[in-house]
C-alpha atoms as a PDB file:
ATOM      1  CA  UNK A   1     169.777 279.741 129.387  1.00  0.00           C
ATOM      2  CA  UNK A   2     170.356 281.322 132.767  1.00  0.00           C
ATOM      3  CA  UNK A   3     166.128 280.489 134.031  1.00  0.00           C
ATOM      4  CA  UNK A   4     165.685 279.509 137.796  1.00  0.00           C
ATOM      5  CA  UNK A   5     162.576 277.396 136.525  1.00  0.00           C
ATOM      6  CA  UNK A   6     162.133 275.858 133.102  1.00  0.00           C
ATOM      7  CA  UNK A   7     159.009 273.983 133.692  1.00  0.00           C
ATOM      8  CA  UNK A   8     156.782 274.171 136.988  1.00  0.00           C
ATOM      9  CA  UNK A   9     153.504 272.532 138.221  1.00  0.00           C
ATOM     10  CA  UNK A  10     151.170 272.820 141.082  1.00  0.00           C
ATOM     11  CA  UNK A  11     147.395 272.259 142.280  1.00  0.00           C
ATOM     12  CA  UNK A  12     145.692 273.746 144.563  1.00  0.00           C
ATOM     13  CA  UNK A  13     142.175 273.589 146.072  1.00  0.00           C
ATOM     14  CA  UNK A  14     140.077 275.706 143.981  1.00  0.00           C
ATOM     15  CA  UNK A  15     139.667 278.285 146.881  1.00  0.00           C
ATOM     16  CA  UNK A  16     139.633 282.363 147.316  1.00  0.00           C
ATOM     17  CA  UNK A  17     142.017 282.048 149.889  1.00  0.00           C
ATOM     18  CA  UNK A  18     144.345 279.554 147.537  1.00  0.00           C
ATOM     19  CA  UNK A  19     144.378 282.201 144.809  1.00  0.00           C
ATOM     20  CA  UNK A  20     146.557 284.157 146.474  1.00  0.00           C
ATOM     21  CA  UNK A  21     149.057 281.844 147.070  1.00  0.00           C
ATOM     22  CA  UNK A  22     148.932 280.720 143.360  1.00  0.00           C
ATOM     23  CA  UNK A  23     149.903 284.744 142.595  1.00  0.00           C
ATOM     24  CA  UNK A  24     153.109 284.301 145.134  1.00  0.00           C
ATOM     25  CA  UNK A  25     153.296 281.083 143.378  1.00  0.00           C
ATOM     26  CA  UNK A  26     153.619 282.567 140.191  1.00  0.00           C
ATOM     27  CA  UNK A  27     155.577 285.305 140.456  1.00  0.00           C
ATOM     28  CA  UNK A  28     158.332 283.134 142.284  1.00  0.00           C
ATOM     29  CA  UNK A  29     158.646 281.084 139.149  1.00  0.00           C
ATOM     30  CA  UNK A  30     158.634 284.270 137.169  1.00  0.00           C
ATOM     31  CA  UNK A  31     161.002 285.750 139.462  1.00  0.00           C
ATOM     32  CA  UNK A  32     164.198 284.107 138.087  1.00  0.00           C
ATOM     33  CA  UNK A  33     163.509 284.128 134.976  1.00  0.00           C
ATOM     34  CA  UNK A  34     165.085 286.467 132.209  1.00  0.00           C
ATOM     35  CA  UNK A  35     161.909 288.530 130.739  1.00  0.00           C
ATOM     36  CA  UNK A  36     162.000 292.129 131.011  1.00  0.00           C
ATOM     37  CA  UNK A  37     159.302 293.424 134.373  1.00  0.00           C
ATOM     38  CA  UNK A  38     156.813 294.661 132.621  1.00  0.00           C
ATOM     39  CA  UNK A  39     156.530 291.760 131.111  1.00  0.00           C
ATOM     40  CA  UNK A  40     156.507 289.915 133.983  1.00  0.00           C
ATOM     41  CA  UNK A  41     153.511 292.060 135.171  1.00  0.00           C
ATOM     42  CA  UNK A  42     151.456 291.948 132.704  1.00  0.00           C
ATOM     43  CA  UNK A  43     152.159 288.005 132.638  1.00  0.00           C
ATOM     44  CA  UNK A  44     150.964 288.018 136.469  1.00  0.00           C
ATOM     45  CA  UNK A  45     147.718 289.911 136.047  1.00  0.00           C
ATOM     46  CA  UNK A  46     146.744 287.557 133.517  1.00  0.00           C
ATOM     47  CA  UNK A  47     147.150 284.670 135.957  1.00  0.00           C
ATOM     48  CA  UNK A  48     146.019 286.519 138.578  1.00  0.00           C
ATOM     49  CA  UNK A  49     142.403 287.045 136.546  1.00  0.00           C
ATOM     50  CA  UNK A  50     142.887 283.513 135.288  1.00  0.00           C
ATOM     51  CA  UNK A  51     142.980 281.928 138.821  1.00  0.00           C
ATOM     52  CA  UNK A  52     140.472 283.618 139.950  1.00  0.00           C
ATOM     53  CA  UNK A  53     137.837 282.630 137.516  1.00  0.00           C
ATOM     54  CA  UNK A  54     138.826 279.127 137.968  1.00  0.00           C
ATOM     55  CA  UNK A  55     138.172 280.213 141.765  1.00  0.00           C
ATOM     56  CA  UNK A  56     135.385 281.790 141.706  1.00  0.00           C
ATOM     57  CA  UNK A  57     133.148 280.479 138.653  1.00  0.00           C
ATOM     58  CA  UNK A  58     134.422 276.510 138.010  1.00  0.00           C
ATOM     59  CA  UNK A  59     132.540 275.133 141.038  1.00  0.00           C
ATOM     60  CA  UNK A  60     129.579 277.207 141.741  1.00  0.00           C
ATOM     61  CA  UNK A  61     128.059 274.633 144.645  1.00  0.00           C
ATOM     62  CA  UNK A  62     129.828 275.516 147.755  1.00  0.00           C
ATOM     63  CA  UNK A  63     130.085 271.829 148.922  1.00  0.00           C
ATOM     64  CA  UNK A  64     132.043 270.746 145.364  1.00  0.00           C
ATOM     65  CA  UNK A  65     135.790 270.090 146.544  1.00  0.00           C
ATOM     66  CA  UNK A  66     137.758 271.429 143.466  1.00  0.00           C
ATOM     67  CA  UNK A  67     141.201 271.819 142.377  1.00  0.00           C
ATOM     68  CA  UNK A  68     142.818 274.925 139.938  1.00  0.00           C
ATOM     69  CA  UNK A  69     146.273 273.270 138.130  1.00  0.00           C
ATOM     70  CA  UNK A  70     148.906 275.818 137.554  1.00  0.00           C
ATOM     71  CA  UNK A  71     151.416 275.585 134.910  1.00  0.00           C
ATOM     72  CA  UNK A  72     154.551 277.166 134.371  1.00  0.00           C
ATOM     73  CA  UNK A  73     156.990 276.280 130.999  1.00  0.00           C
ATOM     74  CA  UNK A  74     159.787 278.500 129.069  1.00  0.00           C
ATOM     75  CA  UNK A  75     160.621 278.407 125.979  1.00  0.00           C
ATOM     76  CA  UNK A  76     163.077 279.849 124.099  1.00  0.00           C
ATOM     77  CA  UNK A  77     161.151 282.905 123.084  1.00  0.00           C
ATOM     78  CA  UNK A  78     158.160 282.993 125.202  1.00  0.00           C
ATOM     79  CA  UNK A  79     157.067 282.094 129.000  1.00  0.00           C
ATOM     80  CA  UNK A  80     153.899 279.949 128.968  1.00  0.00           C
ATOM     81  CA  UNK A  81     151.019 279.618 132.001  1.00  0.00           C
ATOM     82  CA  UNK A  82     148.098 277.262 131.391  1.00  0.00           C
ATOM     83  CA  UNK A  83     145.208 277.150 134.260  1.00  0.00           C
ATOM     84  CA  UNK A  84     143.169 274.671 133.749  1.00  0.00           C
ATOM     85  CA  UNK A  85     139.651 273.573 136.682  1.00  0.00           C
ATOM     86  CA  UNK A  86     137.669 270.266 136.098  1.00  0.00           C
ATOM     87  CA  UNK A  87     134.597 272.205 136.952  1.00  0.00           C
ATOM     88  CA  UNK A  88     131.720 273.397 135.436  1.00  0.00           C
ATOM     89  CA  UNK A  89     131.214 277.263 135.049  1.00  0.00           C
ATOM     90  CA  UNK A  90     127.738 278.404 136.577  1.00  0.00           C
ATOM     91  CA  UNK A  91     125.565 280.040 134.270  1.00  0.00           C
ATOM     92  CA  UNK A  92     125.838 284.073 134.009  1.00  0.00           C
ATOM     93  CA  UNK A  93     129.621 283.786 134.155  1.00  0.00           C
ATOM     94  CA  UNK A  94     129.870 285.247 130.559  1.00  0.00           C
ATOM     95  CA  UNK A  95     132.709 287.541 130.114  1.00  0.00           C
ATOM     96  CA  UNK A  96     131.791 291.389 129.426  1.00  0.00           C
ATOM     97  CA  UNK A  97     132.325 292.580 125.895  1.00  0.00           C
ATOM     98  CA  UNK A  98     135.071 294.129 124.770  1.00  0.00           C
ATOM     99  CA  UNK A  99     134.779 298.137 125.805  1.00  0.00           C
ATOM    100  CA  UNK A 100     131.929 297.517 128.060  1.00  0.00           C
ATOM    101  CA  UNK A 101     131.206 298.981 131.455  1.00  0.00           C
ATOM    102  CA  UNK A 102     130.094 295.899 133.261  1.00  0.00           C
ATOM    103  CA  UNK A 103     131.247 295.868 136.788  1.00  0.00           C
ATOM    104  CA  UNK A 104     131.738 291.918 136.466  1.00  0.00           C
ATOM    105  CA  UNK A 105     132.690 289.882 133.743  1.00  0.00           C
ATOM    106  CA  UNK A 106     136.064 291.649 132.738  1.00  0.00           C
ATOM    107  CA  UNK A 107     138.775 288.935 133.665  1.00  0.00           C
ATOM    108  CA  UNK A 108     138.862 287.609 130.174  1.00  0.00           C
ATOM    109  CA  UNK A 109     139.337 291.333 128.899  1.00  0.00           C
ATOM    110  CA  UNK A 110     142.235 291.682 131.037  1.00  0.00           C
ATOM    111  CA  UNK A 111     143.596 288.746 130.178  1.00  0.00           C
ATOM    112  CA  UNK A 112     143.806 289.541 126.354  1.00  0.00           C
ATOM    113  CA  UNK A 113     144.863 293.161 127.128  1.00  0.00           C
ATOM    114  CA  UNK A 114     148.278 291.799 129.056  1.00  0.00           C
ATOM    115  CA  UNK A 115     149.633 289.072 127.637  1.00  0.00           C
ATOM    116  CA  UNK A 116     150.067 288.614 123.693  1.00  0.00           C
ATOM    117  CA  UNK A 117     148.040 285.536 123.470  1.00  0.00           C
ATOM    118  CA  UNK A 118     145.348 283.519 125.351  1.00  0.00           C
ATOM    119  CA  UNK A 119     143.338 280.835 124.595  1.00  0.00           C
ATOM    120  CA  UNK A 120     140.280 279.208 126.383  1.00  0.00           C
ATOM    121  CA  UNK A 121     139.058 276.129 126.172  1.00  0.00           C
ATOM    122  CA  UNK A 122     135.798 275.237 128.019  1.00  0.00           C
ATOM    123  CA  UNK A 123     134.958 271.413 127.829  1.00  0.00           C
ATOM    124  CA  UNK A 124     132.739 269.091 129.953  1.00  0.00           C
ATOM    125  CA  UNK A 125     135.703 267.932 132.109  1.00  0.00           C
ATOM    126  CA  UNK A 126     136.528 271.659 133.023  1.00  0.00           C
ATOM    127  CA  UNK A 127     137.971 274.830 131.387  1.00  0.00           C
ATOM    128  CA  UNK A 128     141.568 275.806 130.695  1.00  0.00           C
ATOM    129  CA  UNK A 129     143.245 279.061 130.096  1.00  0.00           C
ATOM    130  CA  UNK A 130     146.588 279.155 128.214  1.00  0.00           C
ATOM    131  CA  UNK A 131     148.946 282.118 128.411  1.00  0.00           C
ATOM    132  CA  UNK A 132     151.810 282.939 126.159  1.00  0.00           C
ATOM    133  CA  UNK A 133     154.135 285.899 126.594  1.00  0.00           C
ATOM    134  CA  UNK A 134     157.112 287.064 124.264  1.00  0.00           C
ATOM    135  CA  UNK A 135     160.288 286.945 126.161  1.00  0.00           C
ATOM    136  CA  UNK A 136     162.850 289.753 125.408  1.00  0.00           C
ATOM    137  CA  UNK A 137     165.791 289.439 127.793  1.00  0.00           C
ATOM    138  CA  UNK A 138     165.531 291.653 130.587  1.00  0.00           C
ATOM    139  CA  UNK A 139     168.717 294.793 130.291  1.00  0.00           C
END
């Protein structure tokens, strides 16, 4: 395997101006590693919407100091990203139904629509998303 990064880890402070640096974050690990580009796209938006939930919704009270965990592993077949928050999602942070016109709520839709699995997991010690993408070696 010819990957820059097998495995990768990093938290930052669950801040707007942090998720951006999470997406450069990302797509640095992604950079190197052998997955076709659209791939690789579609694997960023979905951390991209993922990170900024975790942002945006996990601590609601402006004075809660939070963190956002980002997660990078490869396997064989498949690139993995798990975000995961130790907050508590205010209320009317729903996600919009699939096909609906809501102007909010659509990260989760997004999420599903780009990568070829997702799973979320909201608990009382915080919520995590986990991303899985097929890998097909990029020409």
């Amino acid at each position: 395997m010819t990957d820059a990064v097998e495995f990768a880890r990093a938290v930052h402070p669950a801040r707007a101006d942090e998720a951006q640096r999470m997406r450069h974050e990302a797509r640095s690990w992604l950079a190197g590693l052998d997955i076709d580009q659209e791939a690789r796209e579609r694997v960023l938006t979905a951390v991209s919407e993922a990170v900024e939930n975790a942002c945006e919704h996990a601590y609601p009270d402006d004075h809660t100091e939070g963190t956002v965990e980002l997660t990078l592993w490869c396997e064989k077949d498949a690139v993995n990203v798990r975000v995961t928050d130790h907050g508590r999602w205010s209320e009317g942070s729903t996600p919009a139904a699939p096909g609906s016109h809501a102007r909010r709520g659509r990260g989760f839709v997004l999420m599903h629509r780009s990568v070829d699995s997702v799973a979320i997991r909201h608990t009382a010690g915080g919520t995590t998303v986990a991303l899985r993408q097929h890998r097909e070696p990029a020409p």
